[in-house]
PDB file of N, CA and C in Angstrom:
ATOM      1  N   UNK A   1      76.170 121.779  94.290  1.00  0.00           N
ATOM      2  CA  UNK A   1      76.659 120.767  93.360  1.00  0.00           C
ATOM      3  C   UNK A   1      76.451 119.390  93.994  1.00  0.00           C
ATOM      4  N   UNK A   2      75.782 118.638  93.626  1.00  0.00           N
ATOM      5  CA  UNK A   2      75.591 117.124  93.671  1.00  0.00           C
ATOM      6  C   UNK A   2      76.326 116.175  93.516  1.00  0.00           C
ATOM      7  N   UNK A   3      76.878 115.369  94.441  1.00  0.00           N
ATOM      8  CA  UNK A   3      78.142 114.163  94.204  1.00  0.00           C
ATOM      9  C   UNK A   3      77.226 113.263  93.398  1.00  0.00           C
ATOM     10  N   UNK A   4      78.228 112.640  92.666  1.00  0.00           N
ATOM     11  CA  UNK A   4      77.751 111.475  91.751  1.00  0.00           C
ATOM     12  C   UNK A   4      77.748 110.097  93.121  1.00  0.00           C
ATOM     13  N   UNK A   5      77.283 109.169  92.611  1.00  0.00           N
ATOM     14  CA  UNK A   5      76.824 108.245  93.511  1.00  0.00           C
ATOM     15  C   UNK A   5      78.188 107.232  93.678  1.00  0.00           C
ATOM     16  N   UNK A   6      78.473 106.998  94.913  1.00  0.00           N
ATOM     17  CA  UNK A   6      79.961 106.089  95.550  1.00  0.00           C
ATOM     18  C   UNK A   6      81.134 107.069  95.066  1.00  0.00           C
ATOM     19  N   UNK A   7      80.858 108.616  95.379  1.00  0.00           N
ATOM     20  CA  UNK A   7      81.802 109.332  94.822  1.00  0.00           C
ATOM     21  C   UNK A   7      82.736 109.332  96.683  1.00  0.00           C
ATOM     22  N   UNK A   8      83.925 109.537  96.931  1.00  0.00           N
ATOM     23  CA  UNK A   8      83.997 109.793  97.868  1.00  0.00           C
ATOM     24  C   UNK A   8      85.557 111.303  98.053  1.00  0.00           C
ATOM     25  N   UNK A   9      85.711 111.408  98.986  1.00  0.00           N
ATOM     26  CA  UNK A   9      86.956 112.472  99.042  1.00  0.00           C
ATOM     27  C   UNK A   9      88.123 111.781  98.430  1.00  0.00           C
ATOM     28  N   UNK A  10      88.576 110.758  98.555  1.00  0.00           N
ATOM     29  CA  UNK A  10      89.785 110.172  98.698  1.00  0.00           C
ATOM     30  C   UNK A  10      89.605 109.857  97.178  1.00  0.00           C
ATOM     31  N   UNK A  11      88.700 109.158  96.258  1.00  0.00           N
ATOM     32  CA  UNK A  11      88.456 108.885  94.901  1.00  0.00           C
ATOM     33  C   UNK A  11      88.887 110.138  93.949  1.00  0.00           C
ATOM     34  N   UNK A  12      87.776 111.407  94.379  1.00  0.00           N
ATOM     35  CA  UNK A  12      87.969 112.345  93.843  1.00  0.00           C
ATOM     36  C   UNK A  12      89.274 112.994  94.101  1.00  0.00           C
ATOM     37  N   UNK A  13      90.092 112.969  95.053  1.00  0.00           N
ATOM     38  CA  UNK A  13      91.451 113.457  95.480  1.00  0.00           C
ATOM     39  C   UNK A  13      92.532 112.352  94.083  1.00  0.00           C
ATOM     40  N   UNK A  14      92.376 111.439  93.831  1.00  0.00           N
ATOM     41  CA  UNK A  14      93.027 111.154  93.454  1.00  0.00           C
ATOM     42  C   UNK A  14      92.713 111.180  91.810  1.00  0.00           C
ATOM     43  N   UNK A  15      91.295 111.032  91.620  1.00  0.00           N
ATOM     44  CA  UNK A  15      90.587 111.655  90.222  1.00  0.00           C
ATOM     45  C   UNK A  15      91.789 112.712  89.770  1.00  0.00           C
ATOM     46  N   UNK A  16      91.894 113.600  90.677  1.00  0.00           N
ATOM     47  CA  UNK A  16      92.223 114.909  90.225  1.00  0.00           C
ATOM     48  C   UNK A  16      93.863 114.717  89.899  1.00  0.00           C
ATOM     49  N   UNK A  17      94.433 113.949  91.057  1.00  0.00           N
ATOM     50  CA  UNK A  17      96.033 114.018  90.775  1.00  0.00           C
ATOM     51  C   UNK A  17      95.663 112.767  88.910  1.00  0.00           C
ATOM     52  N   UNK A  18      95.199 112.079  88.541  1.00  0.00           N
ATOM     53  CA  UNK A  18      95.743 111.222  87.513  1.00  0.00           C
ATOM     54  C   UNK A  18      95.065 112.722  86.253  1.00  0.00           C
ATOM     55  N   UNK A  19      94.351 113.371  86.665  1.00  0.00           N
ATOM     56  CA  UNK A  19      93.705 114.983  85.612  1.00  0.00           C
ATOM     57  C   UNK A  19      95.345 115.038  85.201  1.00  0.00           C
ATOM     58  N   UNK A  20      95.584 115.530  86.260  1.00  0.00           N
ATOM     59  CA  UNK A  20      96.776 116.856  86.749  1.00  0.00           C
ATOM     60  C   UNK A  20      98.264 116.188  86.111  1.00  0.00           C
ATOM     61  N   UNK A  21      97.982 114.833  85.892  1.00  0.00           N
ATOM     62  CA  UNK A  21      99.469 113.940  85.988  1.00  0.00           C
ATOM     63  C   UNK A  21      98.911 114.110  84.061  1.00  0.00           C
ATOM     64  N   UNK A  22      97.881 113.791  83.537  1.00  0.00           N
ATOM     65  CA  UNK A  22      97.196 113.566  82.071  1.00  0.00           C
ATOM     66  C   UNK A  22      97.731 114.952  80.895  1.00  0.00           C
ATOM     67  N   UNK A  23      97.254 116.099  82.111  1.00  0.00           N
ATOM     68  CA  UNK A  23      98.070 117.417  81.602  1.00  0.00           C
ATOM     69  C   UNK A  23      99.085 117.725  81.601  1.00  0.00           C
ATOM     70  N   UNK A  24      99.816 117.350  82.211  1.00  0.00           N
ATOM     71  CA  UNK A  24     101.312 117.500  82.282  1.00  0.00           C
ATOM     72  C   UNK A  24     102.045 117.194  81.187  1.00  0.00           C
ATOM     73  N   UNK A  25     101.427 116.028  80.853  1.00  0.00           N
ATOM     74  CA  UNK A  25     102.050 115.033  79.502  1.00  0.00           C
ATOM     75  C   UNK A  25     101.436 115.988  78.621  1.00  0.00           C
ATOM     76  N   UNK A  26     100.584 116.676  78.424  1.00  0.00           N
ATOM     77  CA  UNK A  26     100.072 117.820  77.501  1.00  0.00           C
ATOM     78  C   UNK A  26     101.178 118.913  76.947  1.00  0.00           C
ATOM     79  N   UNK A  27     101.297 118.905  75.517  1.00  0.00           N
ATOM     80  CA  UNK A  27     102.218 120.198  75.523  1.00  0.00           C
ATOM     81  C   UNK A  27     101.841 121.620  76.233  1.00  0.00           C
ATOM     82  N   UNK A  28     102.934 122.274  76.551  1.00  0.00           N
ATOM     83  CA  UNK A  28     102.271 123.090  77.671  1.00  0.00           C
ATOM     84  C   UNK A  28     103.517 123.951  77.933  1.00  0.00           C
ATOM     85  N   UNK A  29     103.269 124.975  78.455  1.00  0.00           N
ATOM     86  CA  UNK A  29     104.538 126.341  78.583  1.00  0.00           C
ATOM     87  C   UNK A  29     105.623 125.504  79.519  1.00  0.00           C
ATOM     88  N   UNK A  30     106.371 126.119  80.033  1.00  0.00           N
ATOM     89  CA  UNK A  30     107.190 125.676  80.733  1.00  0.00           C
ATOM     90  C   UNK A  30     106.194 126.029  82.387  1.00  0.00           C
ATOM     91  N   UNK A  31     106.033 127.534  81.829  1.00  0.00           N
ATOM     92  CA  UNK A  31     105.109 127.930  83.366  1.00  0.00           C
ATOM     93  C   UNK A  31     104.038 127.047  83.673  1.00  0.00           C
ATOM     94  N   UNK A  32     103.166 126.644  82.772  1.00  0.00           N
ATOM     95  CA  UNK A  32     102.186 125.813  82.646  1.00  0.00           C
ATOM     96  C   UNK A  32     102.694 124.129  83.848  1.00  0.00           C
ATOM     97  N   UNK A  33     103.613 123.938  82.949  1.00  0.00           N
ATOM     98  CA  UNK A  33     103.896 122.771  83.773  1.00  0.00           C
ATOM     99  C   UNK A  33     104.760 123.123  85.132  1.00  0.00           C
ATOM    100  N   UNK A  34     105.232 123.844  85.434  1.00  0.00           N
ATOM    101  CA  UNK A  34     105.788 124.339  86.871  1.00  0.00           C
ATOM    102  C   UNK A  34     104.701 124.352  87.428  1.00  0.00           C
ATOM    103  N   UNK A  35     103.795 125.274  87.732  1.00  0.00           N
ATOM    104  CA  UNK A  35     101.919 125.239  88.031  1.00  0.00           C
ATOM    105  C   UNK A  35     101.162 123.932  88.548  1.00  0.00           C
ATOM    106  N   UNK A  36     101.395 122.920  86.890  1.00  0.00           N
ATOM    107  CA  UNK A  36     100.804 121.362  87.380  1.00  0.00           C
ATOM    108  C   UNK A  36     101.803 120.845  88.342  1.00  0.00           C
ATOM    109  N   UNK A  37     102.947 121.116  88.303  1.00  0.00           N
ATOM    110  CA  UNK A  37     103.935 119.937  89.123  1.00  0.00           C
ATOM    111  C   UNK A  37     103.511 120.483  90.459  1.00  0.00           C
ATOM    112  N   UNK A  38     103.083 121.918  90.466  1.00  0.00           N
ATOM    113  CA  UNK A  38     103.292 121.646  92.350  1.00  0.00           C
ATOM    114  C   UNK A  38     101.677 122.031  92.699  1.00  0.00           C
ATOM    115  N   UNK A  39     100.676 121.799  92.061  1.00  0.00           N
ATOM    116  CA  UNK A  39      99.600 121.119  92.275  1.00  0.00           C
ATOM    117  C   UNK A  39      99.396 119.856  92.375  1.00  0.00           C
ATOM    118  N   UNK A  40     100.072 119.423  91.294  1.00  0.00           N
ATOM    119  CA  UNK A  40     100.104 117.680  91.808  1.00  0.00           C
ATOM    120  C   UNK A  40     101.282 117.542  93.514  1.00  0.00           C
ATOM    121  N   UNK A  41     102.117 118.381  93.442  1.00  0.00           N
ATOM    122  CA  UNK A  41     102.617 117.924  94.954  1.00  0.00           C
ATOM    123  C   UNK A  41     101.780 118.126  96.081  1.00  0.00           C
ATOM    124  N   UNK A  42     100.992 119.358  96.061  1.00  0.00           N
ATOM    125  CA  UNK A  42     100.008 119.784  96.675  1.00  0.00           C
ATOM    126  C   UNK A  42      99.152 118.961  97.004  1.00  0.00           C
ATOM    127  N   UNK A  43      98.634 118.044  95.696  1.00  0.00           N
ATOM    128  CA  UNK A  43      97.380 116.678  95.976  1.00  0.00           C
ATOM    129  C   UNK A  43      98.184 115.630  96.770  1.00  0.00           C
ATOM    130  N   UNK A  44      99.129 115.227  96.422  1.00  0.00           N
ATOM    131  CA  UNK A  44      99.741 114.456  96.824  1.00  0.00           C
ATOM    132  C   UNK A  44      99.794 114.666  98.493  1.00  0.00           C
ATOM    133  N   UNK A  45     100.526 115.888  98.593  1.00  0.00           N
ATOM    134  CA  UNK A  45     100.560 116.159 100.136  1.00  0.00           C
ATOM    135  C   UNK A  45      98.758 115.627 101.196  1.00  0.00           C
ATOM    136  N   UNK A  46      98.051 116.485 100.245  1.00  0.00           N
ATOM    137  CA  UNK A  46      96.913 116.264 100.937  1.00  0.00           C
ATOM    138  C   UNK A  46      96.291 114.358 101.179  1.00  0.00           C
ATOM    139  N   UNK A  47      96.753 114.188  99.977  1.00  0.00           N
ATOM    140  CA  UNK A  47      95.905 112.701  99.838  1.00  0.00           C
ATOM    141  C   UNK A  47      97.068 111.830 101.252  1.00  0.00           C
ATOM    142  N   UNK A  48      98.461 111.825 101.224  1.00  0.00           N
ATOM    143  CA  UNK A  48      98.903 111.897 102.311  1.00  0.00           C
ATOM    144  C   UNK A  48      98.728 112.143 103.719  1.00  0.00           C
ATOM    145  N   UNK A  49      98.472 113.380 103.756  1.00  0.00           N
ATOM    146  CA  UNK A  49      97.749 113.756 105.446  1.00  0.00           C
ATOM    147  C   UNK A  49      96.301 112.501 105.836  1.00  0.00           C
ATOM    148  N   UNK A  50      95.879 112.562 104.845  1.00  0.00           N
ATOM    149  CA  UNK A  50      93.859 111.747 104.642  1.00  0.00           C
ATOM    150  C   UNK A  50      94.437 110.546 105.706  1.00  0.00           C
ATOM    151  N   UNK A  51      95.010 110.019 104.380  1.00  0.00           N
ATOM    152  CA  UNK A  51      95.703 108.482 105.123  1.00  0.00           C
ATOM    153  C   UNK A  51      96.357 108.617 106.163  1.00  0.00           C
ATOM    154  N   UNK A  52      97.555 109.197 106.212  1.00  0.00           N
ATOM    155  CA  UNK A  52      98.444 109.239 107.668  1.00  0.00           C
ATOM    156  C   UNK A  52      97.180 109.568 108.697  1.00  0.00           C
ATOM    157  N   UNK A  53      96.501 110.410 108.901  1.00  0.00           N
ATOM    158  CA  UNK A  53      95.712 110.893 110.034  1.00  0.00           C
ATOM    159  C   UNK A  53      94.889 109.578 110.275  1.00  0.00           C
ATOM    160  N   UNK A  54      94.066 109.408 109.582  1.00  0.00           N
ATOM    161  CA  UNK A  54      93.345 108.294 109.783  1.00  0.00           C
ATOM    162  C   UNK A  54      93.118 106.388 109.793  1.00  0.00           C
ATOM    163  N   UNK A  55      94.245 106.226 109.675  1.00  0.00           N
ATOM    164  CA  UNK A  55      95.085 104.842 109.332  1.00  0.00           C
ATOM    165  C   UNK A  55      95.957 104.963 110.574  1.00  0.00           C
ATOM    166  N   UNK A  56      95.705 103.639 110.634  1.00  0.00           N
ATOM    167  CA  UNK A  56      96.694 103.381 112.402  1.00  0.00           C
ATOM    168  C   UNK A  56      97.979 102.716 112.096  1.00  0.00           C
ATOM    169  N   UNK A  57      99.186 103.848 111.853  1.00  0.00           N
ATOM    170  CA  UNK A  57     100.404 103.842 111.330  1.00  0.00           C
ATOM    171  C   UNK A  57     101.013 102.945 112.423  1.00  0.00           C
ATOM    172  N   UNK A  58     100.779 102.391 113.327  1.00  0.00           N
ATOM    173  CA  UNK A  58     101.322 100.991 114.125  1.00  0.00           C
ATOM    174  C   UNK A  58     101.088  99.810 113.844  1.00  0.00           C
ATOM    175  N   UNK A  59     100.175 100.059 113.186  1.00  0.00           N
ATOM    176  CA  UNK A  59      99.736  98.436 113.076  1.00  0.00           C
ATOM    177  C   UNK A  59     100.372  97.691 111.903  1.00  0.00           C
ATOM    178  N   UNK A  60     100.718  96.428 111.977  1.00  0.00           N
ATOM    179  CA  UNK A  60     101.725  95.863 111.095  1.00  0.00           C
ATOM    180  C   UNK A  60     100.985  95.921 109.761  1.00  0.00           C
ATOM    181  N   UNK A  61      99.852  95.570 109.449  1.00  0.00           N
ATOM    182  CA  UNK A  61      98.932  96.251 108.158  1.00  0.00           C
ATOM    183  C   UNK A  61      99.466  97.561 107.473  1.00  0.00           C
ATOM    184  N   UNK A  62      99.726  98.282 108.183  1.00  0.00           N
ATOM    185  CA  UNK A  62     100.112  99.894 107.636  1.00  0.00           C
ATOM    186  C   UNK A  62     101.663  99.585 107.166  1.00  0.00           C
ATOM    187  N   UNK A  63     102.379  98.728 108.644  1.00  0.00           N
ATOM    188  CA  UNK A  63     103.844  98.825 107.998  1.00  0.00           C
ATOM    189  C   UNK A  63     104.278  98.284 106.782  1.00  0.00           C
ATOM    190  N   UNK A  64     103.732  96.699 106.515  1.00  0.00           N
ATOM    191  CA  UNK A  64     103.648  95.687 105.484  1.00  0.00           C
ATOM    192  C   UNK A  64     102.914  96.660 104.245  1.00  0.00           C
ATOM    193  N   UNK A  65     102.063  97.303 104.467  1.00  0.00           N
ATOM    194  CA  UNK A  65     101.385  97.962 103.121  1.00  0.00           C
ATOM    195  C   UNK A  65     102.440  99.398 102.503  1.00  0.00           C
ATOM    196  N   UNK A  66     103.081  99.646 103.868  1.00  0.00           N
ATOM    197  CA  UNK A  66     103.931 100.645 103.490  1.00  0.00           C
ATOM    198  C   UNK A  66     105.292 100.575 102.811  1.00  0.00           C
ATOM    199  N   UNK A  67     105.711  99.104 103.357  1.00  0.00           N
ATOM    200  CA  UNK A  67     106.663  99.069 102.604  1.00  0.00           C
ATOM    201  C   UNK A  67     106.661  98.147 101.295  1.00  0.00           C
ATOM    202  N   UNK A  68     105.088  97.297 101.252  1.00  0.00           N
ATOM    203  CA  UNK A  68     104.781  97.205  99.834  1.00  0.00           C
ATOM    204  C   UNK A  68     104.952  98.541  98.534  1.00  0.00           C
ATOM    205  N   UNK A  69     104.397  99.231  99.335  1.00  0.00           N
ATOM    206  CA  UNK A  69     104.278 100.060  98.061  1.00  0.00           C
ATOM    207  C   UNK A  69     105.597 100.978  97.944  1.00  0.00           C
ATOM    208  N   UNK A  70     106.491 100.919  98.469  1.00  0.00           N
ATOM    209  CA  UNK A  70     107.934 101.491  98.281  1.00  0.00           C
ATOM    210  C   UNK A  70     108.259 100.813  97.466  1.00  0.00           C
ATOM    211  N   UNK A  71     108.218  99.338  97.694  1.00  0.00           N
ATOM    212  CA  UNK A  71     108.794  98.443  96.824  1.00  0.00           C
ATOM    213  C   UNK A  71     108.556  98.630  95.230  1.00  0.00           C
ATOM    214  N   UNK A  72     106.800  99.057  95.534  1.00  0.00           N
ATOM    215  CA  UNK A  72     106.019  98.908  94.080  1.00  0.00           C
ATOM    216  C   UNK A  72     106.823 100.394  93.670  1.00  0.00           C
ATOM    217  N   UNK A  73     106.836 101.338  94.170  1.00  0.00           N
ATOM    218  CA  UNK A  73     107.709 102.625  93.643  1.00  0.00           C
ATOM    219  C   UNK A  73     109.046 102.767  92.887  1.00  0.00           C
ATOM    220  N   UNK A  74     109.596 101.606  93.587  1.00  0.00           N
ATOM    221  CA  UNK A  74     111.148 101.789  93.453  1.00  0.00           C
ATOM    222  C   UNK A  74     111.342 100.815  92.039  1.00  0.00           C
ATOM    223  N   UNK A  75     110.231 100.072  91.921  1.00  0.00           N
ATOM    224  CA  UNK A  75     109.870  98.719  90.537  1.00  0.00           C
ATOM    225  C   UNK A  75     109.445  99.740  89.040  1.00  0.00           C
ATOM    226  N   UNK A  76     108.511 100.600  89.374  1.00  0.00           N
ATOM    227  CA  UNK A  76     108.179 101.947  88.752  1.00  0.00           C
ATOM    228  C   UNK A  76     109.249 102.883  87.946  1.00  0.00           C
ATOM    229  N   UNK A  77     110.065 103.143  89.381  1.00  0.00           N
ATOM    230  CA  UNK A  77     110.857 103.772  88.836  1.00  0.00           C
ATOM    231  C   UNK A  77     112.008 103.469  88.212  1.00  0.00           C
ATOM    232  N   UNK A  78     112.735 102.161  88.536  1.00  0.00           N
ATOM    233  CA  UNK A  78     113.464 101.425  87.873  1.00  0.00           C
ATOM    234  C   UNK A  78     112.785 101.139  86.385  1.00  0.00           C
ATOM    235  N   UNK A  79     111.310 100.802  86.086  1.00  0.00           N
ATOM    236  CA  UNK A  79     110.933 101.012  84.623  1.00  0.00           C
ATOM    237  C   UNK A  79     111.186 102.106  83.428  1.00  0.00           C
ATOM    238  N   UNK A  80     111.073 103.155  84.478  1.00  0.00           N
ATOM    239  CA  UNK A  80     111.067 104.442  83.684  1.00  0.00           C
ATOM    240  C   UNK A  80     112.236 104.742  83.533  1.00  0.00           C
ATOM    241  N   UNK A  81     113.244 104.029  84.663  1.00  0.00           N
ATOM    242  CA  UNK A  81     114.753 104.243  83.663  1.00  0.00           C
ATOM    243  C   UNK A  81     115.095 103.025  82.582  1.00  0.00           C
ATOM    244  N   UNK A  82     114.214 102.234  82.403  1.00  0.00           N
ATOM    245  CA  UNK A  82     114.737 101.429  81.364  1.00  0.00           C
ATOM    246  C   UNK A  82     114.918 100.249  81.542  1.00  0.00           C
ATOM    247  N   UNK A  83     115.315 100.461  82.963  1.00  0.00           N
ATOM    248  CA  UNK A  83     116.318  98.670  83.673  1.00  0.00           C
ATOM    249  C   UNK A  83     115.249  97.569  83.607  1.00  0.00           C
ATOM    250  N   UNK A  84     113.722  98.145  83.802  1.00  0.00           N
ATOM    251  CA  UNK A  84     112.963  96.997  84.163  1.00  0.00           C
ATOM    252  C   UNK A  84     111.752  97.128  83.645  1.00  0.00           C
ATOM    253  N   UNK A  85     111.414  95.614  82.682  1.00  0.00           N
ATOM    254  CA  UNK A  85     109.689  96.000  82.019  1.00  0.00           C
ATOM    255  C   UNK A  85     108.766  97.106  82.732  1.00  0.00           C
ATOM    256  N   UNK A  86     108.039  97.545  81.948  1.00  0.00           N
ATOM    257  CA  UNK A  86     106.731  97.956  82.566  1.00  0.00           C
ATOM    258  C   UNK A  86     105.766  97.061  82.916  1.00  0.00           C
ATOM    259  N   UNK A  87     105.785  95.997  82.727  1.00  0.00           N
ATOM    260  CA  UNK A  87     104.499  95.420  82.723  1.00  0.00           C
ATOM    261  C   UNK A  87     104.980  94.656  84.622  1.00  0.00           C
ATOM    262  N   UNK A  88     106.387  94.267  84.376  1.00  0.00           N
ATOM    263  CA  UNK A  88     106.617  93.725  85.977  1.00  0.00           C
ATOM    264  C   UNK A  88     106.346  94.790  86.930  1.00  0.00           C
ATOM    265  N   UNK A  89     106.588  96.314  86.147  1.00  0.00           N
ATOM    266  CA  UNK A  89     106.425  96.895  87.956  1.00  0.00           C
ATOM    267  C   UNK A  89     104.786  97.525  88.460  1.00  0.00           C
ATOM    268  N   UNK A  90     103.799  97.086  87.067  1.00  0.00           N
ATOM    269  CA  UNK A  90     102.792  97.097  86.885  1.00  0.00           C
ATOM    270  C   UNK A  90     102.146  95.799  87.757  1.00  0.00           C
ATOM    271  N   UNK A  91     102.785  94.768  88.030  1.00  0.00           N
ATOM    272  CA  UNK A  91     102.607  93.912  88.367  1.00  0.00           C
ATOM    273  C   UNK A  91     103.031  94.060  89.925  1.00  0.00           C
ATOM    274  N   UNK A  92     103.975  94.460  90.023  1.00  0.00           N
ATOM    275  CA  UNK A  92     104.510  94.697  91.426  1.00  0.00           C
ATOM    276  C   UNK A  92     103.539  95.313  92.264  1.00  0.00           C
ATOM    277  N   UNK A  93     103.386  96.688  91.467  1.00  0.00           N
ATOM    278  CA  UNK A  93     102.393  97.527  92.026  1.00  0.00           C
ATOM    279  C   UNK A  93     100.664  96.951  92.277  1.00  0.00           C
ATOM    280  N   UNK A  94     100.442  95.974  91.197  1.00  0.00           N
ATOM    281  CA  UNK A  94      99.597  95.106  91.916  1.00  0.00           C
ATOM    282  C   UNK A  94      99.281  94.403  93.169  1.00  0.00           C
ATOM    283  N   UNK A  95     100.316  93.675  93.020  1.00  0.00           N
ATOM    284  CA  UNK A  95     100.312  93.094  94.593  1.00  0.00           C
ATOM    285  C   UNK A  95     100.674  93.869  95.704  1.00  0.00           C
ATOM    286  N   UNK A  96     101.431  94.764  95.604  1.00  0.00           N
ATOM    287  CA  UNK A  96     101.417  95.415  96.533  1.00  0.00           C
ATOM    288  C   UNK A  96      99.863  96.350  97.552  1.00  0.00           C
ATOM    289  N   UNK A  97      99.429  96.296  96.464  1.00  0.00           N
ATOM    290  CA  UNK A  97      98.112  96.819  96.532  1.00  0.00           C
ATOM    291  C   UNK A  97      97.051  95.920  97.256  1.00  0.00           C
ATOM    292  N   UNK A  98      97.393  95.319  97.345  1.00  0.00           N
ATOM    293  CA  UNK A  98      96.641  93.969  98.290  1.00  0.00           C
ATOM    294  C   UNK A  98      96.771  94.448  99.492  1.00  0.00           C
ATOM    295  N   UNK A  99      97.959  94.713  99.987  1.00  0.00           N
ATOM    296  CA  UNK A  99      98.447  94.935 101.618  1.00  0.00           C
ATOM    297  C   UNK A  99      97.781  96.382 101.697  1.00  0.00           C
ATOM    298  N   UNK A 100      97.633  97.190 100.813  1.00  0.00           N
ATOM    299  CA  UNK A 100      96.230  98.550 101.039  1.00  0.00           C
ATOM    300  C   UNK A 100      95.449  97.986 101.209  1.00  0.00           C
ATOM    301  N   UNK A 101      94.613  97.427 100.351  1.00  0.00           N
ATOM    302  CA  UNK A 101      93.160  97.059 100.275  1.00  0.00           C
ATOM    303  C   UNK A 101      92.916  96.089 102.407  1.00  0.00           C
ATOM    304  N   UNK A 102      93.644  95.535 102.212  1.00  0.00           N
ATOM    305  CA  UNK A 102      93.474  95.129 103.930  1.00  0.00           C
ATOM    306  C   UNK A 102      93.760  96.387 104.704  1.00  0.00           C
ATOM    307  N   UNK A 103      93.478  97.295 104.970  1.00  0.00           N
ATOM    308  CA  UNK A 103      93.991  98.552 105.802  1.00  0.00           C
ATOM    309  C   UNK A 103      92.210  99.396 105.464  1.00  0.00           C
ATOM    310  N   UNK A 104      91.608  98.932 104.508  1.00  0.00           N
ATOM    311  CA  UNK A 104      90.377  99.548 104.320  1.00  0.00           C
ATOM    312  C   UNK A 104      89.207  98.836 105.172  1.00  0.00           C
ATOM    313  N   UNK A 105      88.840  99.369 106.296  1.00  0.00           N
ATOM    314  CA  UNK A 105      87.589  98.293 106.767  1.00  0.00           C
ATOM    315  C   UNK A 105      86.685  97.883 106.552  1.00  0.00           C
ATOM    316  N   UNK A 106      85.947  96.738 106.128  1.00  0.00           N
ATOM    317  CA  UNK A 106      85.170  95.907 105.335  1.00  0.00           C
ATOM    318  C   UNK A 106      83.212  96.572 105.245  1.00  0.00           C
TER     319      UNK A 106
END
């Protein structure tokens, strides 16, 4: 099987968790979705290890990006209970995403 071109592990790892997250929202057995939920934990775990192993978890880049994106999580999830637009934690999660993108080497 032939990769498509600028395909990489980490793209396709996460290709698969937004599949897996697309079906879920799919009507679907109960078993069905027990199945997706801990395949998607499964991706998750893995796409996890990728980064932790290979990202230099000392360096203030990793810490600042790490606790960007808690922030952007906790903005997320405060949406989905209601308390807070979507579009701000859409926004959050933007910028936070900046402090990743510096952790990728040029």
């Amino acid at each position: 099987m032939a990769l498509a071109n600028n395909t990489t592990l980490g793209r396709e790892l996460l290709n698969a968790l937004e599949a897996v997250n697309g079906l879920i929202l799919k009507p679907a057995s109960p078993q069905d979705r027990e199945t997706l939920s801990q395949t998607r934990a499964r991706l998750i775990e893995q796409i996890g290890a990728l980064v932790d192993t290979h990202v230099d978890r000392a360096s203030q880049d990793y810490q600042r990006a790490t606790s960007g994106i808690q922030v952007a999580s906790g903005s997320i999830r405060r949406a989905m209970n209601g308390m807070e637009s979507i579009a701000q934690a859409v926004e959050t999660l933007a910028k936070r995403l900046d402090l990743v993108i510096r952790l990728i080497p040029a």
